[in-house]
PDB file of N, CA and C in Angstrom:
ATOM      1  N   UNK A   1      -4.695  14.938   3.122  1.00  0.00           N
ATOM      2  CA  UNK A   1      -3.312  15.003   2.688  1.00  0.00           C
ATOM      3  C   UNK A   1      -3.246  15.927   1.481  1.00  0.00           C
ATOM      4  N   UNK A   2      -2.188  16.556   1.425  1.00  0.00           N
ATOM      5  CA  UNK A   2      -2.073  18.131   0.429  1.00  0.00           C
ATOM      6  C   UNK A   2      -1.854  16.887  -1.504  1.00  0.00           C
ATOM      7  N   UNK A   3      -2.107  18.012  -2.013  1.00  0.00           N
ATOM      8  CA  UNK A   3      -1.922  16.707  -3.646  1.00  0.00           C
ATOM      9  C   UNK A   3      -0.375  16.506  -3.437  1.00  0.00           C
ATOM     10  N   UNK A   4       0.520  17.405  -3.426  1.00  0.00           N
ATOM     11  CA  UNK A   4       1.817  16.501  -3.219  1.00  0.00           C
ATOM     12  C   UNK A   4       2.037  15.032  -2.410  1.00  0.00           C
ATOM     13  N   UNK A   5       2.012  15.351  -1.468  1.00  0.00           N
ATOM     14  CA  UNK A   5       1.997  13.957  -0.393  1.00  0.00           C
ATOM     15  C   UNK A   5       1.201  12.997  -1.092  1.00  0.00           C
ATOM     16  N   UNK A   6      -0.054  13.297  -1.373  1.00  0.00           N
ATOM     17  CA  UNK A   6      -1.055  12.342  -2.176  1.00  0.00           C
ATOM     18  C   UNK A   6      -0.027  11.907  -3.317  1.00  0.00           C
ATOM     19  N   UNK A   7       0.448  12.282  -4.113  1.00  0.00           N
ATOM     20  CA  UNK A   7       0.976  11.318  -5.654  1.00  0.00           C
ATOM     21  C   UNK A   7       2.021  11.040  -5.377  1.00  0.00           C
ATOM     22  N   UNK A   8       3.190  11.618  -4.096  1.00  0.00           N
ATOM     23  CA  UNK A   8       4.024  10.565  -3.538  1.00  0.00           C
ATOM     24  C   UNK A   8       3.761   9.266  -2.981  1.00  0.00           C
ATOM     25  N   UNK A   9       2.595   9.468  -1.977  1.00  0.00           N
ATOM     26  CA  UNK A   9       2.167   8.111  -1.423  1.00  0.00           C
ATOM     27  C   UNK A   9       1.833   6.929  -2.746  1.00  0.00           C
ATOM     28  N   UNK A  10       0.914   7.432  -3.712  1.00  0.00           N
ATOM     29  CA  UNK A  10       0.618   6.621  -4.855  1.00  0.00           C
ATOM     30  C   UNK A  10       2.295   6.409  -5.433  1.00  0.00           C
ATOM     31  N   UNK A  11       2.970   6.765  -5.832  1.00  0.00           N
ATOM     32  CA  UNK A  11       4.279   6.586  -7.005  1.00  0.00           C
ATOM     33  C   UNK A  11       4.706   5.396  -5.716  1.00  0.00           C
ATOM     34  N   UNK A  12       4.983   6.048  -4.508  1.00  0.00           N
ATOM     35  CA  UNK A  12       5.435   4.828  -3.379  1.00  0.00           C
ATOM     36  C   UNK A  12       4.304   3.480  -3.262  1.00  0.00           C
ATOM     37  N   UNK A  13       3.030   3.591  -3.464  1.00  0.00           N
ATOM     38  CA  UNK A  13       2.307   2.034  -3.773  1.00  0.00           C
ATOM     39  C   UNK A  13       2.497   1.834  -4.907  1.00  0.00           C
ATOM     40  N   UNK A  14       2.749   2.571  -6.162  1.00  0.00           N
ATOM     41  CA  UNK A  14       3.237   1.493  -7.047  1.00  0.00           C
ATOM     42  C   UNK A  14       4.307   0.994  -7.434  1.00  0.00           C
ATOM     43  N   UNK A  15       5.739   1.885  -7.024  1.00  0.00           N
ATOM     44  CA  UNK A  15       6.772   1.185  -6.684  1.00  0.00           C
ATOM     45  C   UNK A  15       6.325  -0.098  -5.897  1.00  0.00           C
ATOM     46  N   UNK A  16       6.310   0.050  -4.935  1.00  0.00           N
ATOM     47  CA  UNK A  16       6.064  -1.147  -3.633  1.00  0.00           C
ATOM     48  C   UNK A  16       5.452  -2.008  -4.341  1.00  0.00           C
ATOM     49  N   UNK A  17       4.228  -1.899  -5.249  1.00  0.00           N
ATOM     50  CA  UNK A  17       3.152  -3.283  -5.488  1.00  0.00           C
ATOM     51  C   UNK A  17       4.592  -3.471  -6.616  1.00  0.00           C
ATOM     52  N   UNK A  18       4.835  -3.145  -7.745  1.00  0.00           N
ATOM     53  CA  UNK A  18       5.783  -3.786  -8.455  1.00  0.00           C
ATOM     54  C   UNK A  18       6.634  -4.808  -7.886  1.00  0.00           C
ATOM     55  N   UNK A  19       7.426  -4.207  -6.763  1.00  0.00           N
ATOM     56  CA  UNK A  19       8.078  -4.825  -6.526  1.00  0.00           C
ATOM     57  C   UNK A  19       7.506  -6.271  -5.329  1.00  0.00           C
ATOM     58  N   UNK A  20       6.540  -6.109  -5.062  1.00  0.00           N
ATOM     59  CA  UNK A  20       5.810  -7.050  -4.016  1.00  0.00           C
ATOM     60  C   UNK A  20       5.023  -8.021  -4.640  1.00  0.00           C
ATOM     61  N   UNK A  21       4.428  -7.463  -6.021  1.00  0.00           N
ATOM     62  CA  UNK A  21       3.688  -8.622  -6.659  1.00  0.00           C
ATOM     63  C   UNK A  21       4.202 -10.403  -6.921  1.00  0.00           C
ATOM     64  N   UNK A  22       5.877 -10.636  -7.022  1.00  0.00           N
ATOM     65  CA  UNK A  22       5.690 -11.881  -7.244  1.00  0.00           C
ATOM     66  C   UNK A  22       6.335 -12.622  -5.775  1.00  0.00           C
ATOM     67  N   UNK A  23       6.273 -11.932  -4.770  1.00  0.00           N
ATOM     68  CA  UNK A  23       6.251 -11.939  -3.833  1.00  0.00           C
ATOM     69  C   UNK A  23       4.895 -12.947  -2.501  1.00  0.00           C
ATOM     70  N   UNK A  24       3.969 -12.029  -3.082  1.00  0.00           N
ATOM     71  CA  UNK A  24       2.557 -12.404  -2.574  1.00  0.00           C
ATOM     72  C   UNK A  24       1.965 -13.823  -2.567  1.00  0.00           C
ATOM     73  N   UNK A  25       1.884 -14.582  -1.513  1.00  0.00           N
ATOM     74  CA  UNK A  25       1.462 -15.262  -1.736  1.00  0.00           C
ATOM     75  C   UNK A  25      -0.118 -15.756  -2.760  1.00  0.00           C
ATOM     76  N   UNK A  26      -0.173 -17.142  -3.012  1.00  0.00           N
ATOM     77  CA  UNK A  26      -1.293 -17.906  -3.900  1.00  0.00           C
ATOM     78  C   UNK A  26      -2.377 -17.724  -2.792  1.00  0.00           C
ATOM     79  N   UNK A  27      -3.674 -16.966  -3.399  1.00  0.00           N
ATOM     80  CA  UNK A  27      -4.830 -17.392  -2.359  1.00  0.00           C
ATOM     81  C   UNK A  27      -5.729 -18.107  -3.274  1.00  0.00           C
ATOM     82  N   UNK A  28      -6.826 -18.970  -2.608  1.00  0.00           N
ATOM     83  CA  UNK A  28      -8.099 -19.244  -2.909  1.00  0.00           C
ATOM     84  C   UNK A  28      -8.874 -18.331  -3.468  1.00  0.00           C
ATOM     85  N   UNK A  29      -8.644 -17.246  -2.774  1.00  0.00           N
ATOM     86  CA  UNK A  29     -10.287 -16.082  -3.273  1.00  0.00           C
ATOM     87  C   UNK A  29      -9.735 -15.764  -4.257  1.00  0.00           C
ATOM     88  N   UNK A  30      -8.455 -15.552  -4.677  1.00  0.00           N
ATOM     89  CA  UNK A  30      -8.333 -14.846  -5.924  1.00  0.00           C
ATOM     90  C   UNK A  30      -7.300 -15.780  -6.854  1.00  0.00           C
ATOM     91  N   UNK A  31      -8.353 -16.494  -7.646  1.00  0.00           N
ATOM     92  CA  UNK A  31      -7.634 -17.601  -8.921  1.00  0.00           C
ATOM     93  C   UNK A  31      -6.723 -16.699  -9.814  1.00  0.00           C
ATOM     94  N   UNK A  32      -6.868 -15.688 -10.395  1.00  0.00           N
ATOM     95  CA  UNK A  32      -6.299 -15.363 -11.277  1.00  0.00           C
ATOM     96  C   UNK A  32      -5.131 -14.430 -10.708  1.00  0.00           C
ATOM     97  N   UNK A  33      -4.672 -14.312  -9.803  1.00  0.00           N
ATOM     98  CA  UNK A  33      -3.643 -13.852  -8.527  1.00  0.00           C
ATOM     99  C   UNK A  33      -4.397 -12.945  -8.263  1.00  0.00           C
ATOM    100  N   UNK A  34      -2.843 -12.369  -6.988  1.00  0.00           N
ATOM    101  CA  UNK A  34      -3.718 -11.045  -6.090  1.00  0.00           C
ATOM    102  C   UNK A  34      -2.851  -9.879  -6.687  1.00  0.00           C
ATOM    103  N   UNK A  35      -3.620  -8.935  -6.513  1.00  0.00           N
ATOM    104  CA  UNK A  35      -3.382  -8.070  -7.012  1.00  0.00           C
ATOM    105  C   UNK A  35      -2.740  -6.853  -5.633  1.00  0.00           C
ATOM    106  N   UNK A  36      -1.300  -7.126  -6.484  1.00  0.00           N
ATOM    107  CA  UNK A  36      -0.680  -5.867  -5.083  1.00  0.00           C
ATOM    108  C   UNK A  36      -0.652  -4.518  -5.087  1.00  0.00           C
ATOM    109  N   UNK A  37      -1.293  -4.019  -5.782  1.00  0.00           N
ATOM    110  CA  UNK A  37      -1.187  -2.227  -5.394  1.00  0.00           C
ATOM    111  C   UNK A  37      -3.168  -2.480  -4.622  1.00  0.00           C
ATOM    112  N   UNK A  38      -4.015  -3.397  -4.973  1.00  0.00           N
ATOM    113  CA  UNK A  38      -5.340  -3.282  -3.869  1.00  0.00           C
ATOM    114  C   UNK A  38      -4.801  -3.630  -2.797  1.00  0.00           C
ATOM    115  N   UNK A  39      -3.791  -4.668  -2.348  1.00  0.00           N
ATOM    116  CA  UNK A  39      -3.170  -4.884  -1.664  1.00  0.00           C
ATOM    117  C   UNK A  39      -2.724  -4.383  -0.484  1.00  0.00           C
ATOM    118  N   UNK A  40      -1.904  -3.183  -0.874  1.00  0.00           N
ATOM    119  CA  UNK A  40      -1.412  -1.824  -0.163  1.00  0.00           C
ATOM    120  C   UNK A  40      -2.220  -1.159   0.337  1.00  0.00           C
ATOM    121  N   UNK A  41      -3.530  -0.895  -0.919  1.00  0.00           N
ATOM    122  CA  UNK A  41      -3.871   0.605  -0.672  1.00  0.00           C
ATOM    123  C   UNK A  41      -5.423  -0.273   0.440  1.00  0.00           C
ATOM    124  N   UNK A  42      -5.699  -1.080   0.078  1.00  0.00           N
ATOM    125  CA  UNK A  42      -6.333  -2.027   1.519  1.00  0.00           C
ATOM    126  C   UNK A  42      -5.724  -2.419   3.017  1.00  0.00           C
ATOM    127  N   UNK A  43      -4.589  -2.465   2.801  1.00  0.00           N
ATOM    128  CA  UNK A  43      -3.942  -2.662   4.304  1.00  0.00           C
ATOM    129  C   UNK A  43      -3.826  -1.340   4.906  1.00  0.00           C
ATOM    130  N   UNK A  44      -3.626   0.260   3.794  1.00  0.00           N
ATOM    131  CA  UNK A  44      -3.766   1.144   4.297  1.00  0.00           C
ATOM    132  C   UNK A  44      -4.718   1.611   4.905  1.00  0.00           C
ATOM    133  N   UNK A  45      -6.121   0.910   4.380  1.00  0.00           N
ATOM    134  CA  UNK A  45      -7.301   1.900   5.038  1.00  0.00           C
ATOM    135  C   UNK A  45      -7.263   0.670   5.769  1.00  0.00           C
ATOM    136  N   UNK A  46      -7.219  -0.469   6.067  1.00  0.00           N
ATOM    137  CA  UNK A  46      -7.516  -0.796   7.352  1.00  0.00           C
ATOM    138  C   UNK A  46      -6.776  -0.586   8.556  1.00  0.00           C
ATOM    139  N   UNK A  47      -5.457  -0.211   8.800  1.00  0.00           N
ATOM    140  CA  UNK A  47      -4.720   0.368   9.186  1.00  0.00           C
ATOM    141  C   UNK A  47      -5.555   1.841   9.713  1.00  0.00           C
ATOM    142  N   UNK A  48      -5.315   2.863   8.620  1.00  0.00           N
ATOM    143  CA  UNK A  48      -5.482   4.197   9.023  1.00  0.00           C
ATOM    144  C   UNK A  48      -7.384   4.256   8.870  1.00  0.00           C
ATOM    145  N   UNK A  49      -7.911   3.686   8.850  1.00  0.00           N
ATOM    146  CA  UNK A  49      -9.117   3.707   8.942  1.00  0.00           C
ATOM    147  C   UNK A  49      -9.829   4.827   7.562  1.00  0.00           C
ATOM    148  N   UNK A  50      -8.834   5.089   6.685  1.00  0.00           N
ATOM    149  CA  UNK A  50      -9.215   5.673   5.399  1.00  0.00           C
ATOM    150  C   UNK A  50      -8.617   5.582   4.072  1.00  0.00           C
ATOM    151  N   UNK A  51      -8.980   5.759   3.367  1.00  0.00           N
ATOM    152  CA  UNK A  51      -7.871   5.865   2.130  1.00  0.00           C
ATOM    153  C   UNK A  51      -6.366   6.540   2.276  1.00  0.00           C
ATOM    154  N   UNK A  52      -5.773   6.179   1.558  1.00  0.00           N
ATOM    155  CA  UNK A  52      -4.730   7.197   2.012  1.00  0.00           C
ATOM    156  C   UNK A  52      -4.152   8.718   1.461  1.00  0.00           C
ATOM    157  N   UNK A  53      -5.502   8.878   0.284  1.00  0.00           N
ATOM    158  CA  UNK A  53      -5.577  10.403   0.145  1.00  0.00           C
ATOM    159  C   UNK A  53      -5.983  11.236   1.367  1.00  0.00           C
ATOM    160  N   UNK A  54      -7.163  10.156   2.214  1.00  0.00           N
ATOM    161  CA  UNK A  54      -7.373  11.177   3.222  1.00  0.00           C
ATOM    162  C   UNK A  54      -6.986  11.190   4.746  1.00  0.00           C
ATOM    163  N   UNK A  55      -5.224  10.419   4.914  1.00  0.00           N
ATOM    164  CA  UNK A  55      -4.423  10.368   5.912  1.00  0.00           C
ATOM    165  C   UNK A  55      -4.198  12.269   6.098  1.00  0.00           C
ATOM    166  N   UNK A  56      -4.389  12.279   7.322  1.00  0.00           N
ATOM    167  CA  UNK A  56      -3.540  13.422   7.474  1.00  0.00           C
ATOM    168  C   UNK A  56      -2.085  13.551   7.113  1.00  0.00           C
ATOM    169  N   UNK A  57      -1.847  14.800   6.672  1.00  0.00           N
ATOM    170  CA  UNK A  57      -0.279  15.034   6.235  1.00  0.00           C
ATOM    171  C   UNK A  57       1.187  14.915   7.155  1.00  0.00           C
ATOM    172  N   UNK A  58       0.816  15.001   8.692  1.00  0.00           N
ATOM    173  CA  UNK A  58       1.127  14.645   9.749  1.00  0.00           C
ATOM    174  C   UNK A  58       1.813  13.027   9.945  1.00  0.00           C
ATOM    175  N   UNK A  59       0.933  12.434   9.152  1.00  0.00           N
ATOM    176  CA  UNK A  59       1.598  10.915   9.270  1.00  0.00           C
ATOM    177  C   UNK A  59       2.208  10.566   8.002  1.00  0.00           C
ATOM    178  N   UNK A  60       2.524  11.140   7.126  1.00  0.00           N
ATOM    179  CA  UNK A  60       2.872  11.175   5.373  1.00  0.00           C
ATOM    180  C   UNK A  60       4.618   9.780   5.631  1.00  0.00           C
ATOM    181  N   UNK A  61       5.059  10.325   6.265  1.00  0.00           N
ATOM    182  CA  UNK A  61       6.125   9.596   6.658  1.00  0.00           C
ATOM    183  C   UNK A  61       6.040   8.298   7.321  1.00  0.00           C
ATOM    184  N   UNK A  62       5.209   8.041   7.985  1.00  0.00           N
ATOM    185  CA  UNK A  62       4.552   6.748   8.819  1.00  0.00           C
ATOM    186  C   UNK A  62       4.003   6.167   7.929  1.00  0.00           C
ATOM    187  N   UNK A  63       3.090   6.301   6.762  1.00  0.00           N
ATOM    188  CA  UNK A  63       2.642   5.666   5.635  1.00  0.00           C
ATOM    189  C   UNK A  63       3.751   5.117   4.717  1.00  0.00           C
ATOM    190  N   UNK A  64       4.801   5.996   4.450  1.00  0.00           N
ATOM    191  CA  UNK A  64       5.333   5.451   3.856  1.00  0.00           C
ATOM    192  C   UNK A  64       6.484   4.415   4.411  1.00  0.00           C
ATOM    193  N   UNK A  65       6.789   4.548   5.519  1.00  0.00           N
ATOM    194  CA  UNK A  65       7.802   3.111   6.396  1.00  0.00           C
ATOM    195  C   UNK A  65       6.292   1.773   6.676  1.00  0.00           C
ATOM    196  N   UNK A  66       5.245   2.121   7.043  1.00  0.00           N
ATOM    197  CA  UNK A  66       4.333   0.722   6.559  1.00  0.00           C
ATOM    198  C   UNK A  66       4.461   0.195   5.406  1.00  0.00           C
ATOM    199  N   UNK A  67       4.182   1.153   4.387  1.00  0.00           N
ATOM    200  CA  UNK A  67       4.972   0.712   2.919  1.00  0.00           C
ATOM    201  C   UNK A  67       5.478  -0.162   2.935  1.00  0.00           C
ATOM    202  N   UNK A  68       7.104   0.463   3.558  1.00  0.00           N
ATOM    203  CA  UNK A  68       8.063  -0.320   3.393  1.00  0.00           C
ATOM    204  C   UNK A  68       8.180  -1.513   4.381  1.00  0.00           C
ATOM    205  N   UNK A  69       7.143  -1.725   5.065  1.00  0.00           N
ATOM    206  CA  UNK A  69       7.204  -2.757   6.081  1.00  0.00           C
ATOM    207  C   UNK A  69       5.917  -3.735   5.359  1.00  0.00           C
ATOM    208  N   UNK A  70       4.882  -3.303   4.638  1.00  0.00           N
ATOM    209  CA  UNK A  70       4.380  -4.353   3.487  1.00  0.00           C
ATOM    210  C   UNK A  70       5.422  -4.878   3.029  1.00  0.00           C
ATOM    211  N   UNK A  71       6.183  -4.653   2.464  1.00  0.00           N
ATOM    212  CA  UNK A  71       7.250  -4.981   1.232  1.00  0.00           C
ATOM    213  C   UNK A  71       7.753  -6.006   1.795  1.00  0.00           C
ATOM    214  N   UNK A  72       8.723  -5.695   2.840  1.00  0.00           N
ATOM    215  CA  UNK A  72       9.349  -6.734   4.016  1.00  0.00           C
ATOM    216  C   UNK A  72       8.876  -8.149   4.588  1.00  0.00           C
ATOM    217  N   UNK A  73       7.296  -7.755   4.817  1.00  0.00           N
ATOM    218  CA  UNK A  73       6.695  -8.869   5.355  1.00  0.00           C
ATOM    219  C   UNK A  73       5.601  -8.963   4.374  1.00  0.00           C
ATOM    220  N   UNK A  74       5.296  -9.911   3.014  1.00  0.00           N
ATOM    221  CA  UNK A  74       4.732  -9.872   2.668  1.00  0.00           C
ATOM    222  C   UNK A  74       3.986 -11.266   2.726  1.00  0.00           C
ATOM    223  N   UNK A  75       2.501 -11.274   2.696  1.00  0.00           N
ATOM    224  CA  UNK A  75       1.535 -12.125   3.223  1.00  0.00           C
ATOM    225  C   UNK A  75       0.376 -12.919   2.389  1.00  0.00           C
TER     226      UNK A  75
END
């Protein structure tokens, strides 16, 4: 992904974790809460099978409606 797309996708996970953090549910593994921008940027690579610096630029738009579909359904 070109550096533009790259620090949009980031400004869009940390919008998103802001707004998703008190959202998130209480887990076990993590006493001191969870933390929502690992959150994101973990559902992304399991999803796209990489980080999401190294999504192709091709899907830049599809990353960011998952985004917004973290946000929506949050877990």
């Amino acid at each position: 992904m070109n550096e533009d797309n790259r620090k949009k996708i980031w400004h869009k996970i940390q919008s998103t974790g802001d707004k998703l953090q008190p959202l998130l549910k209480p887990s076990y593994f993590h006493p001191k809460g969870r933390n929502a921008y690992a959150h994101l940027a973990l559902s992304i690579k399991e999803k796209y099978g990489c980080s999401y610096k190294d999504i192709p630029d091709e899907k830049y738009e599809e990353v960011i409606l998952f985004l917004e579909y973290l946000y929506k359904n949050p877990n």
